[in-house]
C-alpha atoms as a PDB file:
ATOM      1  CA  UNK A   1      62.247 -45.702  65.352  1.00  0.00           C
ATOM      2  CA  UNK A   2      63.685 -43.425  67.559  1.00  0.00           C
ATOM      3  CA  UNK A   3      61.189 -41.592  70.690  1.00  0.00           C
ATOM      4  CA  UNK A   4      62.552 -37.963  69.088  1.00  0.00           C
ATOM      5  CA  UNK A   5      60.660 -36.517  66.142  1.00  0.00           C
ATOM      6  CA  UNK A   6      59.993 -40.113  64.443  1.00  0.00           C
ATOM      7  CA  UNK A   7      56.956 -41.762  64.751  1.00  0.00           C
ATOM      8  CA  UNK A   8      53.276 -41.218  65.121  1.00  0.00           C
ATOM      9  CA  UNK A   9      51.864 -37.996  62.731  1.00  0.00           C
ATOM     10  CA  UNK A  10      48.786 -37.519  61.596  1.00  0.00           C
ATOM     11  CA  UNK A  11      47.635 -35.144  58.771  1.00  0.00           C
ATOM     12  CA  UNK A  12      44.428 -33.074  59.865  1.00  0.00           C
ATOM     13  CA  UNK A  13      42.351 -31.242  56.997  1.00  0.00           C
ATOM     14  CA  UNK A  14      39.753 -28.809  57.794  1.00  0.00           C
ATOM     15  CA  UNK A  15      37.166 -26.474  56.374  1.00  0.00           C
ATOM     16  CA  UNK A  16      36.776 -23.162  58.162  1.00  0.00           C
ATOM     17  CA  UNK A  17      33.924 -21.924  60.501  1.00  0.00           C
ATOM     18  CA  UNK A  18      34.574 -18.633  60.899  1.00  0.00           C
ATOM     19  CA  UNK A  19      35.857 -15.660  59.138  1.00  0.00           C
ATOM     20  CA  UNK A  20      39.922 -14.612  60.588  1.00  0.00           C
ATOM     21  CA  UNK A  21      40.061 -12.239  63.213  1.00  0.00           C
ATOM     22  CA  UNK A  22      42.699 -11.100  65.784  1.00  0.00           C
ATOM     23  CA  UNK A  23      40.458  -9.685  68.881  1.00  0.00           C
ATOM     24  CA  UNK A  24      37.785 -11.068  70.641  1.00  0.00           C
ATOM     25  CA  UNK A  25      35.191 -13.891  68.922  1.00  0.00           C
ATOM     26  CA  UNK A  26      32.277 -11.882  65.789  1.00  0.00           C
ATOM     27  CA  UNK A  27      29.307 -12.148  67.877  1.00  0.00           C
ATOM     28  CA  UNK A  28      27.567 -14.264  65.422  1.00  0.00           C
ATOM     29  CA  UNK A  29      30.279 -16.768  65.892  1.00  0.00           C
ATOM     30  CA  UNK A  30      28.529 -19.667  68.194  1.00  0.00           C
ATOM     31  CA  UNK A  31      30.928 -21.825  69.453  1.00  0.00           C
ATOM     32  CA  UNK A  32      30.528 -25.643  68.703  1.00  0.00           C
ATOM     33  CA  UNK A  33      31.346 -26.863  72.530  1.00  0.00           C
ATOM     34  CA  UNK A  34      34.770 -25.930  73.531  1.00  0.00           C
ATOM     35  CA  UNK A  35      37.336 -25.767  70.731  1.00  0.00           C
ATOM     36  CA  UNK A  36      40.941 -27.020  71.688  1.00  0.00           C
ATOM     37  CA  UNK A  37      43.386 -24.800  70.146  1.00  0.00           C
ATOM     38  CA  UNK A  38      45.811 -25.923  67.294  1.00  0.00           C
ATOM     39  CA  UNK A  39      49.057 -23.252  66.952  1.00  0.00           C
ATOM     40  CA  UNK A  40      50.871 -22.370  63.763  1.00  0.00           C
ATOM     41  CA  UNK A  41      54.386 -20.934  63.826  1.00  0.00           C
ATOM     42  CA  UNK A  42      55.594 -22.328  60.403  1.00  0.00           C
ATOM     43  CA  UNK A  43      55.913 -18.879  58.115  1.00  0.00           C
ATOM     44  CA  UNK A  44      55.381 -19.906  54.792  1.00  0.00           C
ATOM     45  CA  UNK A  45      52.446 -21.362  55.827  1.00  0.00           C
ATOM     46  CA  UNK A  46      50.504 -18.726  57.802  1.00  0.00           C
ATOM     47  CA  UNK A  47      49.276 -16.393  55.321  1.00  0.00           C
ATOM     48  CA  UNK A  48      48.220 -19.480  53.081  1.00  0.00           C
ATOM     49  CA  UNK A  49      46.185 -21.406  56.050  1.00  0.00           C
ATOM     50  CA  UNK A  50      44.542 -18.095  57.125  1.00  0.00           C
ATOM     51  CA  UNK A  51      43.646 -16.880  53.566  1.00  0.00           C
ATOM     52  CA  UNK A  52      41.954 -20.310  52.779  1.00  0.00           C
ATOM     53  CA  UNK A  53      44.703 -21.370  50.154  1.00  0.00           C
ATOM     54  CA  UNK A  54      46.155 -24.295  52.915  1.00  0.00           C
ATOM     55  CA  UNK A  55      43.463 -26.251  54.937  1.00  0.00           C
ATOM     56  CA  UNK A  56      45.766 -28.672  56.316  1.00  0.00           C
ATOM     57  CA  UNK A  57      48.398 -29.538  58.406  1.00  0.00           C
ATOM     58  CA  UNK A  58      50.517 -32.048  59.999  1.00  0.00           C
ATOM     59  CA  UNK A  59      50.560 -32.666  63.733  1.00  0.00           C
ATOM     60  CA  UNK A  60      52.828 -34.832  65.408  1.00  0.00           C
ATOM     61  CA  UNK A  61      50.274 -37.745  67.493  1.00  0.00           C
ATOM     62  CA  UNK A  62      47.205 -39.175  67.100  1.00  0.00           C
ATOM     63  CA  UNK A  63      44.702 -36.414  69.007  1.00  0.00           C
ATOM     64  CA  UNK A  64      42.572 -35.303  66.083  1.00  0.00           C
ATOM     65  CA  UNK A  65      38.847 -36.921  65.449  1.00  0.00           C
ATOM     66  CA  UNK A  66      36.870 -35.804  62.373  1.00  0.00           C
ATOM     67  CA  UNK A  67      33.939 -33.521  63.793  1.00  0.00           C
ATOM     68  CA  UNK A  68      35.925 -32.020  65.958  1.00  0.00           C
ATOM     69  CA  UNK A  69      36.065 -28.317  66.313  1.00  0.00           C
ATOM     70  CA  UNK A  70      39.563 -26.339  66.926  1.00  0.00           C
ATOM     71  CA  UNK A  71      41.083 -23.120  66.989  1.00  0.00           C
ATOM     72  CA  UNK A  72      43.556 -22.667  64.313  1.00  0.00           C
ATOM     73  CA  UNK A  73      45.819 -19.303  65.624  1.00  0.00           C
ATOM     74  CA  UNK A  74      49.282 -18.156  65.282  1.00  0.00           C
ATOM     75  CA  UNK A  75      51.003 -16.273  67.895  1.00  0.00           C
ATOM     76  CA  UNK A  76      51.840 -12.211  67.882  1.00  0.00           C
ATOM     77  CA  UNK A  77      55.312 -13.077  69.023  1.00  0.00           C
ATOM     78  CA  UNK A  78      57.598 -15.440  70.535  1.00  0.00           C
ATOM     79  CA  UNK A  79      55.913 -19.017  70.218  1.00  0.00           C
ATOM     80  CA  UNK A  80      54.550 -19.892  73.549  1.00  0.00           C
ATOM     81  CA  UNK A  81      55.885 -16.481  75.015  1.00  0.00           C
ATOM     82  CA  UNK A  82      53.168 -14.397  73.329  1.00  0.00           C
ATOM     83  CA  UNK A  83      49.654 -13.771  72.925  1.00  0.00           C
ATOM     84  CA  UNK A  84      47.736 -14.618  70.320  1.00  0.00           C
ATOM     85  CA  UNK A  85      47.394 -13.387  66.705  1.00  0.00           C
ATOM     86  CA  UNK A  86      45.469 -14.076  63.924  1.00  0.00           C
ATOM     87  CA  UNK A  87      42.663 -17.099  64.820  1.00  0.00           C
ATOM     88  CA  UNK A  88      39.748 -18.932  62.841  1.00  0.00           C
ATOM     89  CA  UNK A  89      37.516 -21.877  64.085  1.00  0.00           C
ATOM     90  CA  UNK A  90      37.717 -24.811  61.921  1.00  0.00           C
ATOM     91  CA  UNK A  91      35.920 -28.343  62.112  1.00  0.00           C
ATOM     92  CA  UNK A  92      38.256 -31.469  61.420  1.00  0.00           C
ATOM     93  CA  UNK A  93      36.811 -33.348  57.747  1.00  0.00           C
ATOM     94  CA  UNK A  94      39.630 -35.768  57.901  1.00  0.00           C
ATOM     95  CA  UNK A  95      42.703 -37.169  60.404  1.00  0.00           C
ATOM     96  CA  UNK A  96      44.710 -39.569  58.269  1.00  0.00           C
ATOM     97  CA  UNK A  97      47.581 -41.376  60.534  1.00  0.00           C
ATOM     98  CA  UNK A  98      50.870 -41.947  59.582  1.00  0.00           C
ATOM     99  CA  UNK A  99      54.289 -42.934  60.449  1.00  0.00           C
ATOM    100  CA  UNK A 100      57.357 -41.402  59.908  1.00  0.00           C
ATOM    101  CA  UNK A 101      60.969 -42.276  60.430  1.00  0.00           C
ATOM    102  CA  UNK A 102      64.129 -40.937  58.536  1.00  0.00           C
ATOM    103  CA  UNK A 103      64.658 -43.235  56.131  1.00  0.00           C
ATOM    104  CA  UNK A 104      61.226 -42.847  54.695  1.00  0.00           C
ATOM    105  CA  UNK A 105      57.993 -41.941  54.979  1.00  0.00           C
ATOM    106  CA  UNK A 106      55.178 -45.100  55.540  1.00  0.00           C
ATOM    107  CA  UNK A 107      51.515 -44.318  55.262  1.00  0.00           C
ATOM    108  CA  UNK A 108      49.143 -46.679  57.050  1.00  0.00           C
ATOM    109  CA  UNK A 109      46.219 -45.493  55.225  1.00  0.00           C
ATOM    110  CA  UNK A 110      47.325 -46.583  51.480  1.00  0.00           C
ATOM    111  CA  UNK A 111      47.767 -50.364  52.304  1.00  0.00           C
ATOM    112  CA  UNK A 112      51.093 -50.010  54.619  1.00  0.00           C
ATOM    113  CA  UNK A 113      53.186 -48.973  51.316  1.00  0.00           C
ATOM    114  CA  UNK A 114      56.678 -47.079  52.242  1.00  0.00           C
ATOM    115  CA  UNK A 115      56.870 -44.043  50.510  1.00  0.00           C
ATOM    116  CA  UNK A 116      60.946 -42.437  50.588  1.00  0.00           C
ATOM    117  CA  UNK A 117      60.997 -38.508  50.980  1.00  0.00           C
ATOM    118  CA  UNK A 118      61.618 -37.714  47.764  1.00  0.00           C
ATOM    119  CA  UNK A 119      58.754 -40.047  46.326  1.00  0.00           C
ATOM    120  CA  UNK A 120      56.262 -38.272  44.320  1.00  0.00           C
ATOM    121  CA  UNK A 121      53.549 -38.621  47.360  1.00  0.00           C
ATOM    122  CA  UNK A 122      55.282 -37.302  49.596  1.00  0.00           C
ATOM    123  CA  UNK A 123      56.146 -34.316  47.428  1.00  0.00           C
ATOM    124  CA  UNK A 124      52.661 -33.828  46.698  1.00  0.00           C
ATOM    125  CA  UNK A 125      51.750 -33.967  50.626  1.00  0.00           C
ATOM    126  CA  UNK A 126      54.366 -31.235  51.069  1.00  0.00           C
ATOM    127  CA  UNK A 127      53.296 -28.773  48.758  1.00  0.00           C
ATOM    128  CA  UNK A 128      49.321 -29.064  50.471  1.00  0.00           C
ATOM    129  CA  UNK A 129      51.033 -28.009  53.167  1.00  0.00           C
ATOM    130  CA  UNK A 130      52.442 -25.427  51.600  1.00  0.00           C
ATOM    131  CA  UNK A 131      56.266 -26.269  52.784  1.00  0.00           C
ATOM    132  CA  UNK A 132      59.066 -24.029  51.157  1.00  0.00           C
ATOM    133  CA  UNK A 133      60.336 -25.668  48.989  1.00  0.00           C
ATOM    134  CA  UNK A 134      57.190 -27.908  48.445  1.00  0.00           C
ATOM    135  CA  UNK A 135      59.616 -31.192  48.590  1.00  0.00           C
ATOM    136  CA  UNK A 136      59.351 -34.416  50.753  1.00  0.00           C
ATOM    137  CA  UNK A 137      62.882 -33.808  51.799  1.00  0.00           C
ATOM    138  CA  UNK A 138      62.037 -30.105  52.885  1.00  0.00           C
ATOM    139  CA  UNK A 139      58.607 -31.411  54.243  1.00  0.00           C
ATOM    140  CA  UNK A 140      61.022 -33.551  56.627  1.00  0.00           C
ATOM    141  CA  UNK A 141      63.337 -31.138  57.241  1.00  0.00           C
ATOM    142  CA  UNK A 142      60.558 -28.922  58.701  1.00  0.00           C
ATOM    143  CA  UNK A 143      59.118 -31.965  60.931  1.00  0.00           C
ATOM    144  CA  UNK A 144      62.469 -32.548  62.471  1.00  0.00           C
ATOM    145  CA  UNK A 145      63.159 -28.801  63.239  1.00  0.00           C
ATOM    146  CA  UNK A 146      59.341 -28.585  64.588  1.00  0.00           C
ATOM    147  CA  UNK A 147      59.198 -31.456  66.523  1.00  0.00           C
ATOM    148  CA  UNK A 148      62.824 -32.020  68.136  1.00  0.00           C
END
């Protein structure tokens, strides 16, 4: 495997804290320690993750622990460049690692089995995450363009 967008991945699932809001913390909101922040700049999935429909997503790594608490935000503008946008607390319920290459797909959590992109798995794990179109081939397509 190459060092570029290849390699270590992990896919985080969560389960929200906090109602979405754009300003300043609800006052009611008491924050679990202090929440590292997680940003989302993939469209299709923004409305989806914020509305509750996607509670998952797949970071490239291995710096995700179940318990943990994290800011899930997008930005207003420019990724990086901006401030930001909508934001909801989350707490981590599972960090599965895998691997990824581009000849395939290999999941260390389901016995070291090698799944291709197009394998019905794979497919499945894209449309959780809510890619467009909710294929394994897209779902790679979208990891190389993110992570380049």
């Amino acid at each position: 495997m190459s060092k570029s967008w290849q390699g270590e991945y992990q896919i985080v699932r969560w389960q929200p804290l906090s109602v979405v809001f754009t300003k300043k913390p609800p006052k009611k909101l008491k924050l679990k320690g202090n929440a590292s922040p997680v940003p989302m700049s993939y469209p299709p999935k923004l409305d989806a993750a914020f509305d509750g429909r996607c509670a998952q997503t797949i970071r490239k790594g291995r710096k995700h622990e179940v318990g943990q608490v994290r800011w899930i935000f997008e930005w207003s503008g420019k990724p990086y460049r901006s401030k930001w946008g909508r934001r909801m607390l989350v707490e981590i319920v599972e960090a599965d690692a895998m691997l990824v290459s581009d000849d395939g797909v290999f999941f260390q959590w389901s016995g070291s089995i090698p799944f291709a992109w197009d394998d019905k798995p794979v497919n499945d794990l894209a449309r959780r995450d809510h890619i467009d179109p909710p294929t394994g081939i897209a779902l790679r397509d979208v990891l190389k363009g993110l992570n380049k």
